[in-house]
Protein backbone atom coordinates (compact mmCIF):
# COMPACT_ATOMS: atom_id res chain seq x y z
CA UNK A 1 0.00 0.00 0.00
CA UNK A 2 1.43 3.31 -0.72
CA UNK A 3 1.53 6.45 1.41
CA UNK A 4 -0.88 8.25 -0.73
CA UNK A 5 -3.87 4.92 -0.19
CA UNK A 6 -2.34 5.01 3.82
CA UNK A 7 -3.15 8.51 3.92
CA UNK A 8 -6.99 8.34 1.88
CA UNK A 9 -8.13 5.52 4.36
CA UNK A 10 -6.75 7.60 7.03
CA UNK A 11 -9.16 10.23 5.98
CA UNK A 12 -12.30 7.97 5.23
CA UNK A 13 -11.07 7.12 8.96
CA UNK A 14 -11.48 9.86 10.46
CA UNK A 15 -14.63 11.31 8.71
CA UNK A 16 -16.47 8.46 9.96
CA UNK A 17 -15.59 8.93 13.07
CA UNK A 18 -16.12 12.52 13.00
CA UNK A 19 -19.81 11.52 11.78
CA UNK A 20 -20.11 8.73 14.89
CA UNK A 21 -19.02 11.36 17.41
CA UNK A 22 -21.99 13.60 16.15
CA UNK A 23 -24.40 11.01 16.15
CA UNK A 24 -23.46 10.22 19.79
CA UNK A 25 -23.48 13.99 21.07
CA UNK A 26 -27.15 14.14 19.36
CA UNK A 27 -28.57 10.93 20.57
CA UNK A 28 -26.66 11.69 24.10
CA UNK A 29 -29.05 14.69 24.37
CA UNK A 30 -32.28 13.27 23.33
CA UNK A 31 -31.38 9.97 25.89
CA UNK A 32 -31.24 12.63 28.70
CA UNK A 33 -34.56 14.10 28.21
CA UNK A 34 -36.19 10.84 27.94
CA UNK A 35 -34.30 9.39 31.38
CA UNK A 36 -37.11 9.97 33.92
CA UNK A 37 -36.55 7.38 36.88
CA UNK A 38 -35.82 7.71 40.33
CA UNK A 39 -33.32 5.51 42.19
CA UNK A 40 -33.47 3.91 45.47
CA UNK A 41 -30.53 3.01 47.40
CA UNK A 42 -32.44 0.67 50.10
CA UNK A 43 -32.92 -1.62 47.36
CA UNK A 44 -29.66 -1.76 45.65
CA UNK A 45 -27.91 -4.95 47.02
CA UNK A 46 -24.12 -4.59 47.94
């Protein structure tokens, strides 16, 4: 493989995880509107 095909999957690399990281911010916001429960440490068992 030469340096110029190192350096193009290198950038399809990083562009998808550029696009993951975005997805996760958005769907981290929408999950923390939607987390409604309360939590009970007398029932939690050690």
């Amino acid at each position: 493989m030469t340096p110029t095909e190192k350096i193009a999957n290198a950038k399809k690399r990083i562009n998808e995880l550029e696009r993951l990281i975005e997805y996760w911010d958005n769907s981290e916001e929408n999950d923390v509107n939607k987390i409604d429960f309360e939590f009970n440490e007398d029932k939690v068992a050690a």
